[in-house]
Protein backbone atom coordinates (compact mmCIF):
# COMPACT_ATOMS: atom_id res chain seq x y z
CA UNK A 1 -52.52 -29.92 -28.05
CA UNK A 2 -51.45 -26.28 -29.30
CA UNK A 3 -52.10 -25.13 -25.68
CA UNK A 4 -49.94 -27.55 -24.02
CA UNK A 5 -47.06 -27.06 -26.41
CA UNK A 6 -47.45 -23.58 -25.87
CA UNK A 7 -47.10 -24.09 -22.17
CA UNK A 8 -44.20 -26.54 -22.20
CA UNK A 9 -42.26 -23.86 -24.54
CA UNK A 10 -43.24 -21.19 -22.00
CA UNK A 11 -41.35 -23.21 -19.13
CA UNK A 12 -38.34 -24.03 -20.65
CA UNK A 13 -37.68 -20.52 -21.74
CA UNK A 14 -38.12 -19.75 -18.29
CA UNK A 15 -35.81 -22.63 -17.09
CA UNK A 16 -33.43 -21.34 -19.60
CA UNK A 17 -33.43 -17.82 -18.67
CA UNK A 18 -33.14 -18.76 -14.61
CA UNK A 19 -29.87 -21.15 -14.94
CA UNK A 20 -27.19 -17.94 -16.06
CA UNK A 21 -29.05 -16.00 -13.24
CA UNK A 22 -29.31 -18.65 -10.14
CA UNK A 23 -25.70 -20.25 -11.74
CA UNK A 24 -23.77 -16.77 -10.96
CA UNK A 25 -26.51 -15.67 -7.76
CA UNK A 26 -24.94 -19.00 -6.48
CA UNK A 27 -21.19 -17.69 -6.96
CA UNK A 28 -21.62 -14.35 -6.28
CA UNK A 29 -24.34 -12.79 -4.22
CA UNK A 30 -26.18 -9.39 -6.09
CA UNK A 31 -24.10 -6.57 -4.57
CA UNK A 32 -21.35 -8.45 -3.62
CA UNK A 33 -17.30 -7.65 -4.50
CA UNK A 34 -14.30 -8.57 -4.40
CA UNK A 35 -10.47 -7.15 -3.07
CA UNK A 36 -8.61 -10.09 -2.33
CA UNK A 37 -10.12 -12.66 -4.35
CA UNK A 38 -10.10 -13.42 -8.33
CA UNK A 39 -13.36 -10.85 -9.33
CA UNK A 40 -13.96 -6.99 -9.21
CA UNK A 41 -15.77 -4.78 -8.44
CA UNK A 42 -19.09 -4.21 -10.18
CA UNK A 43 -20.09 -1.70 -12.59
CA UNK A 44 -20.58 1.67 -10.85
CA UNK A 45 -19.76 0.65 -7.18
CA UNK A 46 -17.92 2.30 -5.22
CA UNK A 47 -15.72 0.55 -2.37
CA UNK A 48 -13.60 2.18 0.31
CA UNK A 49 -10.90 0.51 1.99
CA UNK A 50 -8.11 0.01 4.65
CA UNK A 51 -5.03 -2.42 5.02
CA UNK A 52 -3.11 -2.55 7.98
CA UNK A 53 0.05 -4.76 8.35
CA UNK A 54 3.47 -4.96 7.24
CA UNK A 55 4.99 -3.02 4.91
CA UNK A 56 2.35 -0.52 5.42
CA UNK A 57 -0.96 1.15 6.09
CA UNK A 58 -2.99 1.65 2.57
CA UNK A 59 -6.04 3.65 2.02
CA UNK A 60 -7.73 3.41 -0.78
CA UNK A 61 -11.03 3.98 -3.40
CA UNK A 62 -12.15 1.20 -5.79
CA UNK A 63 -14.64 2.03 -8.60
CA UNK A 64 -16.25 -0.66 -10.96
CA UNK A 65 -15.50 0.35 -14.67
CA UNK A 66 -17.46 -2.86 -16.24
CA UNK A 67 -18.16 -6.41 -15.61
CA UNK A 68 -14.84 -7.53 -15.59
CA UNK A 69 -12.66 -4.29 -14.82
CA UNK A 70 -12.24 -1.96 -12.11
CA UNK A 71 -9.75 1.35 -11.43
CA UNK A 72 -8.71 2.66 -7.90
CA UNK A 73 -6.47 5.14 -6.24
CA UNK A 74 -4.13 4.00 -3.28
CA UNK A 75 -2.16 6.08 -1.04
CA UNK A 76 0.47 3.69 1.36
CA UNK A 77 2.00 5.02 4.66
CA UNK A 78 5.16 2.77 4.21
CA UNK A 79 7.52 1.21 7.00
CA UNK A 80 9.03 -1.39 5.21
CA UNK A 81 11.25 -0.91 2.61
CA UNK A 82 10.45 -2.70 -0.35
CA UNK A 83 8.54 -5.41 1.60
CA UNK A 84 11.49 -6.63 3.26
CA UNK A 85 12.42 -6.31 7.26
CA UNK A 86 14.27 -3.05 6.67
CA UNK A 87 12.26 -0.56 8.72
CA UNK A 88 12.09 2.45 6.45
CA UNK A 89 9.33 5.51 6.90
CA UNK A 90 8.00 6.35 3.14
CA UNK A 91 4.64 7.80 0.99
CA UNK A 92 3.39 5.91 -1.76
CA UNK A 93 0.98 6.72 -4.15
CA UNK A 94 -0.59 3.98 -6.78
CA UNK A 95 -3.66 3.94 -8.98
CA UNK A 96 -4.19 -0.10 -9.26
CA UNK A 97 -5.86 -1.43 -12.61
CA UNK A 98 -7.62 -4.97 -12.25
CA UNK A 99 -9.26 -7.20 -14.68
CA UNK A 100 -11.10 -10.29 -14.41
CA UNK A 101 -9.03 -12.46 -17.44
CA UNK A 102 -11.51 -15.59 -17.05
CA UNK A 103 -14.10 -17.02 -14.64
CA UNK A 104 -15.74 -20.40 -14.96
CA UNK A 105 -18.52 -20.97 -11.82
CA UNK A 106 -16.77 -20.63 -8.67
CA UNK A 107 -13.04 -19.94 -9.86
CA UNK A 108 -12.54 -16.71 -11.46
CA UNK A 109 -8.21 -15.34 -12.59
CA UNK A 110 -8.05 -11.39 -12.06
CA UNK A 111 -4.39 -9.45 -13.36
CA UNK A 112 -3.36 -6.00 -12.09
CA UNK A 113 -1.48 -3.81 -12.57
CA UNK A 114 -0.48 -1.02 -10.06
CA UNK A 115 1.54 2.06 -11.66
CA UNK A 116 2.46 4.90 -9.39
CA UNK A 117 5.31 6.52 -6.76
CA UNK A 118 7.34 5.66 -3.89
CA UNK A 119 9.83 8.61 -2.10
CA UNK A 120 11.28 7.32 1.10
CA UNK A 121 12.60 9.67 3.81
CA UNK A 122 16.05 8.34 3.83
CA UNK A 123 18.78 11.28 3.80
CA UNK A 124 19.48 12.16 0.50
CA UNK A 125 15.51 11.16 -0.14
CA UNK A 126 14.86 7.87 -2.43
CA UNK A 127 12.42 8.58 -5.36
CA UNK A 128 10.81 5.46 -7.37
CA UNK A 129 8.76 4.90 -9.87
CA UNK A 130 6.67 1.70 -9.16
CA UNK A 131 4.27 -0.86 -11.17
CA UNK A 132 4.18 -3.82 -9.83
CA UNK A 133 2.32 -6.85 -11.61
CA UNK A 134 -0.11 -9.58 -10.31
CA UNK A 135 -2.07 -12.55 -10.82
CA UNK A 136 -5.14 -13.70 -8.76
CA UNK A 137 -6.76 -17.42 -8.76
CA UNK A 138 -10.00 -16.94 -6.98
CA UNK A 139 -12.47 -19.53 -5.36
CA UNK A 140 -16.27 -18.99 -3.99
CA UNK A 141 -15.95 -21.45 -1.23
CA UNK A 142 -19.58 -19.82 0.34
CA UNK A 143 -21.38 -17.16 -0.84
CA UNK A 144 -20.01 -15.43 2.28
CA UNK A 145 -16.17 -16.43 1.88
CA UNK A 146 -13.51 -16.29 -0.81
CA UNK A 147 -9.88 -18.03 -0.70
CA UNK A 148 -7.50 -16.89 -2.96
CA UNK A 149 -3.73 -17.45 -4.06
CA UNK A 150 -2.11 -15.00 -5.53
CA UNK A 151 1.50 -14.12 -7.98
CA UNK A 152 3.18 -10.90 -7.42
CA UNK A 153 5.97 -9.28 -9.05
CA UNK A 154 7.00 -5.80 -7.18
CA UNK A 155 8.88 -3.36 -9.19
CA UNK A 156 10.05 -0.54 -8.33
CA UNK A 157 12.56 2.11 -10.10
CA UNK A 158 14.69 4.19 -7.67
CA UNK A 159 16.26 7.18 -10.08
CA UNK A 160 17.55 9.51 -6.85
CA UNK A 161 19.69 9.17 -5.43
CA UNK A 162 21.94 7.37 -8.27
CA UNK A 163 23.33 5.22 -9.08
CA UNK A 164 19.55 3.78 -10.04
CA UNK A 165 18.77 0.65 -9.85
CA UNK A 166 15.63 -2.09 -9.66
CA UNK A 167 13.96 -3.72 -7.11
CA UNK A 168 11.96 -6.35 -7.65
CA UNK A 169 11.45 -10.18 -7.02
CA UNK A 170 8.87 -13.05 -7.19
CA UNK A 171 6.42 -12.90 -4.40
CA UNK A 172 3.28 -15.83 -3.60
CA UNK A 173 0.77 -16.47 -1.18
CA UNK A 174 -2.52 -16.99 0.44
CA UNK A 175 -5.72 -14.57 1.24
CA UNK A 176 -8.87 -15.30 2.72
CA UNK A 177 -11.99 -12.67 2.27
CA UNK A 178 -15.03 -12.70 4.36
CA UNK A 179 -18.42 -10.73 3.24
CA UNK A 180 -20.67 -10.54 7.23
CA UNK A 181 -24.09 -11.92 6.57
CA UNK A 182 -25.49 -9.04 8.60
CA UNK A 183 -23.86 -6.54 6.33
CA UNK A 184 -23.41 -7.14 2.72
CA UNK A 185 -21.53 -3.96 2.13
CA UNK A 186 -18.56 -4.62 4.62
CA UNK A 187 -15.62 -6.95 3.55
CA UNK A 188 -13.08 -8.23 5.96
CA UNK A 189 -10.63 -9.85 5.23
CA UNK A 190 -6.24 -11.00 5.39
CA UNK A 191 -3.70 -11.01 2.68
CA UNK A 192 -0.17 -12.70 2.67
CA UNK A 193 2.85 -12.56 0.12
CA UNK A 194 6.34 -13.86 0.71
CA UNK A 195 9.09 -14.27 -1.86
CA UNK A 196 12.65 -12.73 -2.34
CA UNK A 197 13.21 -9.41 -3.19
CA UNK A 198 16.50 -8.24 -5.79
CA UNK A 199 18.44 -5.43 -6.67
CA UNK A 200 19.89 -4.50 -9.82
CA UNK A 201 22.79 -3.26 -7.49
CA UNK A 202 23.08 -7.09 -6.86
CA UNK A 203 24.49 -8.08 -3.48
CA UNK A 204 22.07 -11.23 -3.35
CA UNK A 205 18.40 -11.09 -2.82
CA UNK A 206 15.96 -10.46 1.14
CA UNK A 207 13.57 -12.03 2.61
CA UNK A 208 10.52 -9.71 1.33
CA UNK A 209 6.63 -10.40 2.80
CA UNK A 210 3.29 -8.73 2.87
CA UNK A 211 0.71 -9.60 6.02
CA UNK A 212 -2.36 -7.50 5.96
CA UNK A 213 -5.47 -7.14 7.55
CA UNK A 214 -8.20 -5.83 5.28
CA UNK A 215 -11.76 -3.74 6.47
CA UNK A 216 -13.77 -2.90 3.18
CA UNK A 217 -16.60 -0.86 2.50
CA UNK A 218 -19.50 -0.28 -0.52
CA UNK A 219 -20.54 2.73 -0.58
């Protein structure tokens, strides 16, 4: 009788420790990461990117910090100013900060926050200071494919020339992120934002958008 209590113990401390582990294998594949969607990057990975669309080309470097965190550097090739359809040639530099805020199966909410430069090569030059803000709502549709909708708020702060003033305005939309069964380590994937964009200057408010195609790799 001893033996077969010890036995039935035995299994459901197995049982218990193999739900957590097949509950998140079942959202999120080992090795697997996010860009687009509501999660991060996981601790110690590395991931190199490219986004290619309007307002820009980004390249960037995404390092898992924890669990729930990661830190990156950008550097954007702009030619759209301020995400509207004003065709402006700029450099922008950004070191994004993410972090997962709450996860629950296959949704997961990530919140970033992107501090960093813009100078565009307008004659006198325009010099910003940008951080723009964001929220993520995440789904694991597959373990291959992640939809997302996402809240943006772009600011930036031009001080030159002056008078200075800040742009900025309400931006939504849709992305979709795909993880190739053949290789784990590559991401592809498309982002969308549209919403007006303001100035301080006033003068009403622009159409402003993001469309991006994204190719992702862990290194």
């Amino acid at each position: 009788m001893r033996t077969k209590t010890t036995l039935i113990g035995a299994a459901l401390l197995c049982a218990a420790a193999a739900s957590p582990a097949f509950a998140q294998a079942r959202t999120t594949p080992a090795g697997q990461y996010s860009l687009l969607g509501g999660t991060t990057v996981p601790t110690g990975t590395d991931v190199v990117s490219g986004e290619f669309g309007w307002p820009s080309a980004t390249f960037g470097f995404t390092h898992g910090t924890s669990p729930t965190s990661d830190v990156g550097f950008k550097f954007d090739l702009i030619y759209g100013f301020e995400n509207t359809t004003t065709s402006q040639f700029g450099i922008g530099f950004r070191v994004p900060l993410r972090f997962m805020v709450h996860r629950r199966d296959r949704l997961s909410v990530l919140a970033h926050v992107d501090p960093g430069i813009k100078i565009y090569t307008t004659n006198p030059a325009i010099f910003g200071f940008q951080w723009p803000i964001g929220l993520t709502v995440g789904y694991t549709a597959t373990p291959d494919l992640n939809v997302a909708f996402g809240f943006e708020l772009p600011m930036t702060l031009v001080v030159t020339p002056s008078p200075v003033q800040m742009l900025l305005g309400p931006m939504f939309g849709p992305a979709l992120e795909y993880h190739p069964p053949g290789d784990r380590r590559m991401t592809l994937g498309f982002n969308t934002r549209f919403g007006p964009i303001f100035s301080t200057r006033g003068g009403g408010g622009q159409f402003g958008f993001v469309t991006q195609m994204l190719l992702a790799y862990r290194l």
